[in-house]
C-alpha atoms as a PDB file:
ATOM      1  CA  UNK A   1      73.775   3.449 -27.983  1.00  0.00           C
ATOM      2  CA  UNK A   2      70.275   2.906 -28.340  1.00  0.00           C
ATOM      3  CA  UNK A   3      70.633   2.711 -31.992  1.00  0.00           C
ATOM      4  CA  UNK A   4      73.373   0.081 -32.097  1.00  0.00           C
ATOM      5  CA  UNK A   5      71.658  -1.556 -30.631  1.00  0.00           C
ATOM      6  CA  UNK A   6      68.714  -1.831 -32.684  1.00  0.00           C
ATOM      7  CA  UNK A   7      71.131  -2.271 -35.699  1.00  0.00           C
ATOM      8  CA  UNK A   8      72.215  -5.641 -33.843  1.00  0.00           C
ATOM      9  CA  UNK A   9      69.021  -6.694 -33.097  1.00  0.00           C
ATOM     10  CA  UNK A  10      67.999  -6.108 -36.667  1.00  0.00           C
ATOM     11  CA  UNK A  11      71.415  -7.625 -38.003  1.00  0.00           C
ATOM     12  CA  UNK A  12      70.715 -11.026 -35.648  1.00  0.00           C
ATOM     13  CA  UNK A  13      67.153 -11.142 -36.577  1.00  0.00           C
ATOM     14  CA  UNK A  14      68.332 -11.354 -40.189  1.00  0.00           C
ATOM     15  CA  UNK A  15      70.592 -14.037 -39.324  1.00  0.00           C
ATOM     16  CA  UNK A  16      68.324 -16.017 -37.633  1.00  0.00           C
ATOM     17  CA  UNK A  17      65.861 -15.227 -40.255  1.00  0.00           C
ATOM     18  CA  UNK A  18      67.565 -15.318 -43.491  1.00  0.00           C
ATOM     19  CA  UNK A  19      70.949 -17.325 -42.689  1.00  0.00           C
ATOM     20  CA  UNK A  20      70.014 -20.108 -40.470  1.00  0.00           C
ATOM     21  CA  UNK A  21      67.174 -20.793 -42.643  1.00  0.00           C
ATOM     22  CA  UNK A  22      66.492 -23.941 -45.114  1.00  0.00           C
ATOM     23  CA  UNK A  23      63.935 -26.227 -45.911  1.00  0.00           C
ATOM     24  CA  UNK A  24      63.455 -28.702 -42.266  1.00  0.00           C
ATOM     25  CA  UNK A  25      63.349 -25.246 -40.400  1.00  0.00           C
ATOM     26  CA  UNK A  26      60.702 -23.791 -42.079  1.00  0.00           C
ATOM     27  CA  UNK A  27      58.681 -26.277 -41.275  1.00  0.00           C
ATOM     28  CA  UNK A  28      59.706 -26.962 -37.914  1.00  0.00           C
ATOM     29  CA  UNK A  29      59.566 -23.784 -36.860  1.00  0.00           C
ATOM     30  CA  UNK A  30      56.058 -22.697 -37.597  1.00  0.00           C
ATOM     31  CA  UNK A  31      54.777 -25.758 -36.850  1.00  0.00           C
ATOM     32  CA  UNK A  32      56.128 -25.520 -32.549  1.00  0.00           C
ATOM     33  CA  UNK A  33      55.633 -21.607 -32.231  1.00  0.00           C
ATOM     34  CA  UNK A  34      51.509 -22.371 -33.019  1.00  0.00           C
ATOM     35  CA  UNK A  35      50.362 -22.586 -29.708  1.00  0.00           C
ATOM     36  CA  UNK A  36      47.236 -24.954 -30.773  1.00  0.00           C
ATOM     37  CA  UNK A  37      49.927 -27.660 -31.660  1.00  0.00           C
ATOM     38  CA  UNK A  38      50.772 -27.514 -27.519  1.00  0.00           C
ATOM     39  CA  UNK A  39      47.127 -28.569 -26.409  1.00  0.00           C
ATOM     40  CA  UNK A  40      47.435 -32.008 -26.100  1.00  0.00           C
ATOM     41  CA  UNK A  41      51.100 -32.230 -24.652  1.00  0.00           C
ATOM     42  CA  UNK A  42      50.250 -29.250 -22.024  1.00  0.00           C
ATOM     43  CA  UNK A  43      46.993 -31.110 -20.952  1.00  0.00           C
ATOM     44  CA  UNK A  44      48.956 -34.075 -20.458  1.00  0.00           C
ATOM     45  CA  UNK A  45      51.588 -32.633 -18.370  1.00  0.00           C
ATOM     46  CA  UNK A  46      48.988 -31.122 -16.462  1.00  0.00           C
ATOM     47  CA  UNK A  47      46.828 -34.063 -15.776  1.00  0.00           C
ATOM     48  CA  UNK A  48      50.397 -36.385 -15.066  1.00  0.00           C
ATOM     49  CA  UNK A  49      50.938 -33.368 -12.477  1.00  0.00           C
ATOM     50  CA  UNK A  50      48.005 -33.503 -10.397  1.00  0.00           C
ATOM     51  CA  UNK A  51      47.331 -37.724 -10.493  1.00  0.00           C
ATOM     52  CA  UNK A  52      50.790 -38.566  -9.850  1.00  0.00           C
ATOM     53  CA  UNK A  53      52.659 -35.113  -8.477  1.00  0.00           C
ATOM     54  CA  UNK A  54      51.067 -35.534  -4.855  1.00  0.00           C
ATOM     55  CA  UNK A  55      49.732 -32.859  -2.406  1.00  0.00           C
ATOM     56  CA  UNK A  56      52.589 -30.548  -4.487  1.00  0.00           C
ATOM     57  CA  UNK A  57      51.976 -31.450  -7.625  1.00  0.00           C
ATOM     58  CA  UNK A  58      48.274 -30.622  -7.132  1.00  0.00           C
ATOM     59  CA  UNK A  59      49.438 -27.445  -5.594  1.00  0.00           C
ATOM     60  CA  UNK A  60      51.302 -26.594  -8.653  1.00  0.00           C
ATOM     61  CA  UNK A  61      48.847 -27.166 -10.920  1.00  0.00           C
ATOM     62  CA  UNK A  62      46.553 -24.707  -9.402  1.00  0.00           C
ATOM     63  CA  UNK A  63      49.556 -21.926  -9.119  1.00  0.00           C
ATOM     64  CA  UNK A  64      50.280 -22.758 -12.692  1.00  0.00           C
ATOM     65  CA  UNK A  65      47.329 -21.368 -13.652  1.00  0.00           C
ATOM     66  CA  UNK A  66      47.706 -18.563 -12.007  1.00  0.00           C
ATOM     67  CA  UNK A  67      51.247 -18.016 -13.468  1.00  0.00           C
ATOM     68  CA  UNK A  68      50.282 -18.411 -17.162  1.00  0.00           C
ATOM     69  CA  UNK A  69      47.495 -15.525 -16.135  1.00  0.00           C
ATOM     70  CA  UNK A  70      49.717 -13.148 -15.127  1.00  0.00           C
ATOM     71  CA  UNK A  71      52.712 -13.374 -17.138  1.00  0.00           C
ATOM     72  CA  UNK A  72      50.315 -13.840 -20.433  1.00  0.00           C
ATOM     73  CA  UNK A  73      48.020 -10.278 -18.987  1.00  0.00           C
ATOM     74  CA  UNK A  74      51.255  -8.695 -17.825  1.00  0.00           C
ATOM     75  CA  UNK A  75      53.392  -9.414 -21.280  1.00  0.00           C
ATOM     76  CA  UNK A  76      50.296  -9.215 -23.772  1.00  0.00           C
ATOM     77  CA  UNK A  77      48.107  -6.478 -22.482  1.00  0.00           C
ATOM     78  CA  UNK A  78      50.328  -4.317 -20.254  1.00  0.00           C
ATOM     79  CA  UNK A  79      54.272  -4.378 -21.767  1.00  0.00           C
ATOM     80  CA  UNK A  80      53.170  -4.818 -25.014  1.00  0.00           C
ATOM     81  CA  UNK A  81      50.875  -1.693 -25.075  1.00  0.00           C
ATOM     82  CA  UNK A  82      53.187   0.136 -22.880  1.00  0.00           C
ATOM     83  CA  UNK A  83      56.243  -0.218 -25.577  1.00  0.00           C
ATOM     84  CA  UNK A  84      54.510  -0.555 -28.429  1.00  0.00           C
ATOM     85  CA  UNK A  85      56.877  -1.601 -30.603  1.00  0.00           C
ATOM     86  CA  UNK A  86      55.838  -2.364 -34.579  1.00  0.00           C
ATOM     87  CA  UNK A  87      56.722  -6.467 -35.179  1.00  0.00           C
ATOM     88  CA  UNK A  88      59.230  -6.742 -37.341  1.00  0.00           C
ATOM     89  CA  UNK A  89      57.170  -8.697 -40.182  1.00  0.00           C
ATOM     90  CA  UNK A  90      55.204  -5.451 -40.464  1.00  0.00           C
ATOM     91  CA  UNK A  91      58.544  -3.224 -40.682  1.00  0.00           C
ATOM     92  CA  UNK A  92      60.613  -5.238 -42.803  1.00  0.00           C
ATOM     93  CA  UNK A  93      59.534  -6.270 -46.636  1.00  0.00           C
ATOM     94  CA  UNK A  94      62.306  -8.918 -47.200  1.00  0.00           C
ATOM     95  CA  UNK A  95      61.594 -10.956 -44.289  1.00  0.00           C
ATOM     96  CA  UNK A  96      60.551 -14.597 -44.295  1.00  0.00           C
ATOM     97  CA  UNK A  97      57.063 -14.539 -42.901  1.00  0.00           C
ATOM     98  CA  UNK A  98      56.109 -18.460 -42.377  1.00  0.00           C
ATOM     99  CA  UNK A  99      53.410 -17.437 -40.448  1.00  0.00           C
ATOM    100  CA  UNK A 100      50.282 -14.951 -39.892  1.00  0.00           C
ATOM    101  CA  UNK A 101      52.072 -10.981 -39.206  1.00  0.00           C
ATOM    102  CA  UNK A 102      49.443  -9.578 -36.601  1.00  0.00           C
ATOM    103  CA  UNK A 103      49.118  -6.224 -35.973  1.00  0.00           C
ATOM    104  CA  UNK A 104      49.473  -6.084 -32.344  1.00  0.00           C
ATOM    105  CA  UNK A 105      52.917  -5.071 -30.662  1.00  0.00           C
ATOM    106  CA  UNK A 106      56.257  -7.280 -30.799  1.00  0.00           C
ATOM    107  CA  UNK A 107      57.735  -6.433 -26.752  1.00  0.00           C
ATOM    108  CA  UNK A 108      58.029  -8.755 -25.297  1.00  0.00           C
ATOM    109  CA  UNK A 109      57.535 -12.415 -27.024  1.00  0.00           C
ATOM    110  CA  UNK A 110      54.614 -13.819 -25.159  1.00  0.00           C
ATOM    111  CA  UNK A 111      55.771 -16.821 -26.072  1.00  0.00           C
ATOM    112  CA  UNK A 112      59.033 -16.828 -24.359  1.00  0.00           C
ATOM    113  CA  UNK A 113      57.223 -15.169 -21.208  1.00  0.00           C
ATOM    114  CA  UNK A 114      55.356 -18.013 -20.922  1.00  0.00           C
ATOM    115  CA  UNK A 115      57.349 -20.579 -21.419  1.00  0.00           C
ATOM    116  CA  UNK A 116      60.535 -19.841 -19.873  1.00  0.00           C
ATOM    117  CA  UNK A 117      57.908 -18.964 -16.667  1.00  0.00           C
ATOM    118  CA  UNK A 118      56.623 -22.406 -17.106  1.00  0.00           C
ATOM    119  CA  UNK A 119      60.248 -23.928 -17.541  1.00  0.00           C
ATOM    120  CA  UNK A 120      61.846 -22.054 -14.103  1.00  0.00           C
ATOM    121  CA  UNK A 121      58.256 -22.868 -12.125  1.00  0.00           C
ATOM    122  CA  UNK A 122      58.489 -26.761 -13.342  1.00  0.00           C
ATOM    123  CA  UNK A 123      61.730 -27.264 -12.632  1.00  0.00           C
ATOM    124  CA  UNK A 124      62.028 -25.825  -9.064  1.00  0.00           C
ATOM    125  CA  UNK A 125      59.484 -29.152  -8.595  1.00  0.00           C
ATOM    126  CA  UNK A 126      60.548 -31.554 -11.055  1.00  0.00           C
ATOM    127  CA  UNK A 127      64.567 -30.703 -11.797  1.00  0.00           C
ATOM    128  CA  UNK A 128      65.518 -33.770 -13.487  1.00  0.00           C
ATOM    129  CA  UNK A 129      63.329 -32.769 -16.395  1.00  0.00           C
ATOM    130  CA  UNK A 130      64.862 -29.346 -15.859  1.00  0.00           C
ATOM    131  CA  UNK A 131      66.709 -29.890 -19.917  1.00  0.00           C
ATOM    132  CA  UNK A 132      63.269 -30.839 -21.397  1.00  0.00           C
ATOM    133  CA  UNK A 133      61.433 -27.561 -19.931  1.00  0.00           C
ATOM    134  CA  UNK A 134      64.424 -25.544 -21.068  1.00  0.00           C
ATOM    135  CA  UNK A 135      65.233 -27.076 -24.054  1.00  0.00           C
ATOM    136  CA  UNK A 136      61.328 -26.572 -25.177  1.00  0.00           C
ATOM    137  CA  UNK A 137      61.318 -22.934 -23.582  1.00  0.00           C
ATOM    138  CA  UNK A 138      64.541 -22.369 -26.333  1.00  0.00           C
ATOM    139  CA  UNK A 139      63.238 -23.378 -29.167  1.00  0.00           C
ATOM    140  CA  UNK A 140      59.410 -21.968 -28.927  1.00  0.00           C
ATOM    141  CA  UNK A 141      61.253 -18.216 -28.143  1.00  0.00           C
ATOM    142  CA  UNK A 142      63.638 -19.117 -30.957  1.00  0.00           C
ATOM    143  CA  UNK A 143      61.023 -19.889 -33.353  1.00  0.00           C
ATOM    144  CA  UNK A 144      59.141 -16.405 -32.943  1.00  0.00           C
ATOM    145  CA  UNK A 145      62.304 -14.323 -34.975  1.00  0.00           C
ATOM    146  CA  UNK A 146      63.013 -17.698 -37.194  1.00  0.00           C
ATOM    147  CA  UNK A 147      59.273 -17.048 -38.695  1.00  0.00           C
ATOM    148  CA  UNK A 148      59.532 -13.741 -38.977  1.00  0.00           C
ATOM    149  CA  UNK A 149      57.310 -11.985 -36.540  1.00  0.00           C
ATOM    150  CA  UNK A 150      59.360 -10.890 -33.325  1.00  0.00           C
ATOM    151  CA  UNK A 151      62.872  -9.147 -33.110  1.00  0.00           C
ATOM    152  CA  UNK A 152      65.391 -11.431 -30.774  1.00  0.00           C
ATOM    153  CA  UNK A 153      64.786  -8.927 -28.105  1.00  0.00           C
ATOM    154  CA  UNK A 154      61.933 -10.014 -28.202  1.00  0.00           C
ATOM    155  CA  UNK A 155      62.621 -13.103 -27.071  1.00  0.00           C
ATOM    156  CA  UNK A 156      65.312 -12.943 -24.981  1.00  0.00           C
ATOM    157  CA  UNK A 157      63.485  -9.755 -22.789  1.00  0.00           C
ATOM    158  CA  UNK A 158      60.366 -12.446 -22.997  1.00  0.00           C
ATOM    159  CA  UNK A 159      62.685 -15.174 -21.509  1.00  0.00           C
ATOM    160  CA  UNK A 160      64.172 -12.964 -18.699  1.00  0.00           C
ATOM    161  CA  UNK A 161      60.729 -11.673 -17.289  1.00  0.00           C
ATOM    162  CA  UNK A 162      59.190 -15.384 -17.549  1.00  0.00           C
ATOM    163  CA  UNK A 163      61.864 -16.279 -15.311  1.00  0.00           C
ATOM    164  CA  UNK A 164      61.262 -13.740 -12.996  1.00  0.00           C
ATOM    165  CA  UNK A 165      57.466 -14.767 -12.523  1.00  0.00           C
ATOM    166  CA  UNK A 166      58.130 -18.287 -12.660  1.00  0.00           C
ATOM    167  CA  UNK A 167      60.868 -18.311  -9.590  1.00  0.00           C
ATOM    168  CA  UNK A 168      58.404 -15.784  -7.948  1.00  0.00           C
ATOM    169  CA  UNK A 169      55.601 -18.281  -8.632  1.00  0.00           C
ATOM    170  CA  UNK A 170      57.708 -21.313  -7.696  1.00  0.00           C
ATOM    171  CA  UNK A 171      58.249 -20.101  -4.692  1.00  0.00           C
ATOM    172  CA  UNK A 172      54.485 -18.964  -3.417  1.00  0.00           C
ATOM    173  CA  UNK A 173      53.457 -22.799  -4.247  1.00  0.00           C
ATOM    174  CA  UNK A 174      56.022 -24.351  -2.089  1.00  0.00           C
ATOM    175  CA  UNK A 175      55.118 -21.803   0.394  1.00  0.00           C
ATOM    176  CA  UNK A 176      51.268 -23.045   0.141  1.00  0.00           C
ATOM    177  CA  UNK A 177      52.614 -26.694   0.468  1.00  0.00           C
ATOM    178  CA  UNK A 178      54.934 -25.491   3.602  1.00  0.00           C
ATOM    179  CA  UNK A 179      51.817 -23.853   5.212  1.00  0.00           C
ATOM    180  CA  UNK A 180      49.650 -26.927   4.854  1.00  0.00           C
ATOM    181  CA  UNK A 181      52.235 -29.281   5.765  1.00  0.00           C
ATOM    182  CA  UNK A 182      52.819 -26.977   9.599  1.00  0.00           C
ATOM    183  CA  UNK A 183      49.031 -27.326   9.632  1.00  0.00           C
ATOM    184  CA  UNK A 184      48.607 -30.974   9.004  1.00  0.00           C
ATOM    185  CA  UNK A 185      51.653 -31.826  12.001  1.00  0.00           C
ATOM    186  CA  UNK A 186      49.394 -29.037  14.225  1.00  0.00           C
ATOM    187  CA  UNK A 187      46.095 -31.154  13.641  1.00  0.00           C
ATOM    188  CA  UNK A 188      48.238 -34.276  14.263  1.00  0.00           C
ATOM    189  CA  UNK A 189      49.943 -33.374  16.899  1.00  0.00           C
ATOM    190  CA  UNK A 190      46.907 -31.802  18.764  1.00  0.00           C
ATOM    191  CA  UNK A 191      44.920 -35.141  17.972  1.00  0.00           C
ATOM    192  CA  UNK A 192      47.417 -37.193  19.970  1.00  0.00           C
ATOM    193  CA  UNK A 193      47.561 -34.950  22.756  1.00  0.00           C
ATOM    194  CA  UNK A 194      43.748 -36.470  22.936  1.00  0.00           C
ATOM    195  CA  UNK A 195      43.965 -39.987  22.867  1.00  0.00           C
END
């Protein structure tokens, strides 16, 4: 089982790799996965989020942190070591490589932690931009096997655990808001007992 498996993760990676790819792609495609080309748009987001998101928004931005922390330590330096499986640009000869084959571990995509984390967390507070944060999640996972350097398992094991940390996330910031909100009415409440 295990080794069909790995056969149809090979044979899709190929397909994404080989098949789907022509000229617009390959530059597309390396250009999004660099995570450098993100800076500005992810600092803008984050600055729109706490001078326009409110009391939540504010609240968000600090969990955010926090989230990108933990599902970047937990996929990079924990799951990654604990699999340890070789990337496919340093197993394969024939593969397009449109970008720089490290030698650390392929499981999961990092890049599909993090952003499908970011895309579930962002859209529990902000769901009509729920097809932006998805749609960019999508193709920044997608990218990784298009250039070459992680299997689709990769990607879609990345995807499911960034979910799982971003709903778990989501839901310890809303709990912060809910807890500061019962406090505020307590203060209030207490101060017009007073007058």
């Amino acid at each position: 089982m295990l080794e069909f498996l790995y056969k149809l993760d090979v044979s899709v990676l190929y397909f994404i790799n080989h098949t789907l790819a022509n000229p617009f792609f390959d530059k597309f495609f390396p250009f999004i996965t660099e995570v450098k080309n993100w800076y500005i748009a992810y600092i803008l987001l984050f600055i729109i989020i706490i001078l326009k998101g409110g009391r939540i928004g504010r609240i968000a931005a600090a969990v955010f942190i926090l989230l990108i922390i933990s599902t970047d330590q937990f996929s990079s330096f924990f799951l990654k070591n604990l699999v340890a499986r070789i990337r496919p640009c340093n197993v394969f000869n024939d593969l397009n490589i449109l970008v720089t084959c490290t030698g650390s571990y392929s499981f999961p995509s990092s890049h599909a932690v993090n952003n499908f984390g970011a895309a579930i967390f962002f859209t529990k507070f902000y769901p009509k931009y729920k097809w932006y944060f998805y749609t960019v999640a999508v193709l920044l996972s997608f990218s990784r096997p298009y250039v070459g350097v992680h299997y689709p398992s990769d990607a879609l094991a990345g995807a499911v655990i960034g979910l799982v940390f971003g709903y778990v996330f989501a839901l310890v910031a809303i709990k912060i808001d809910n807890l500061i909100e019962t406090r505020k009415t307590k203060i209030t409440n207490k101060y017009e007992r007073i007058r």
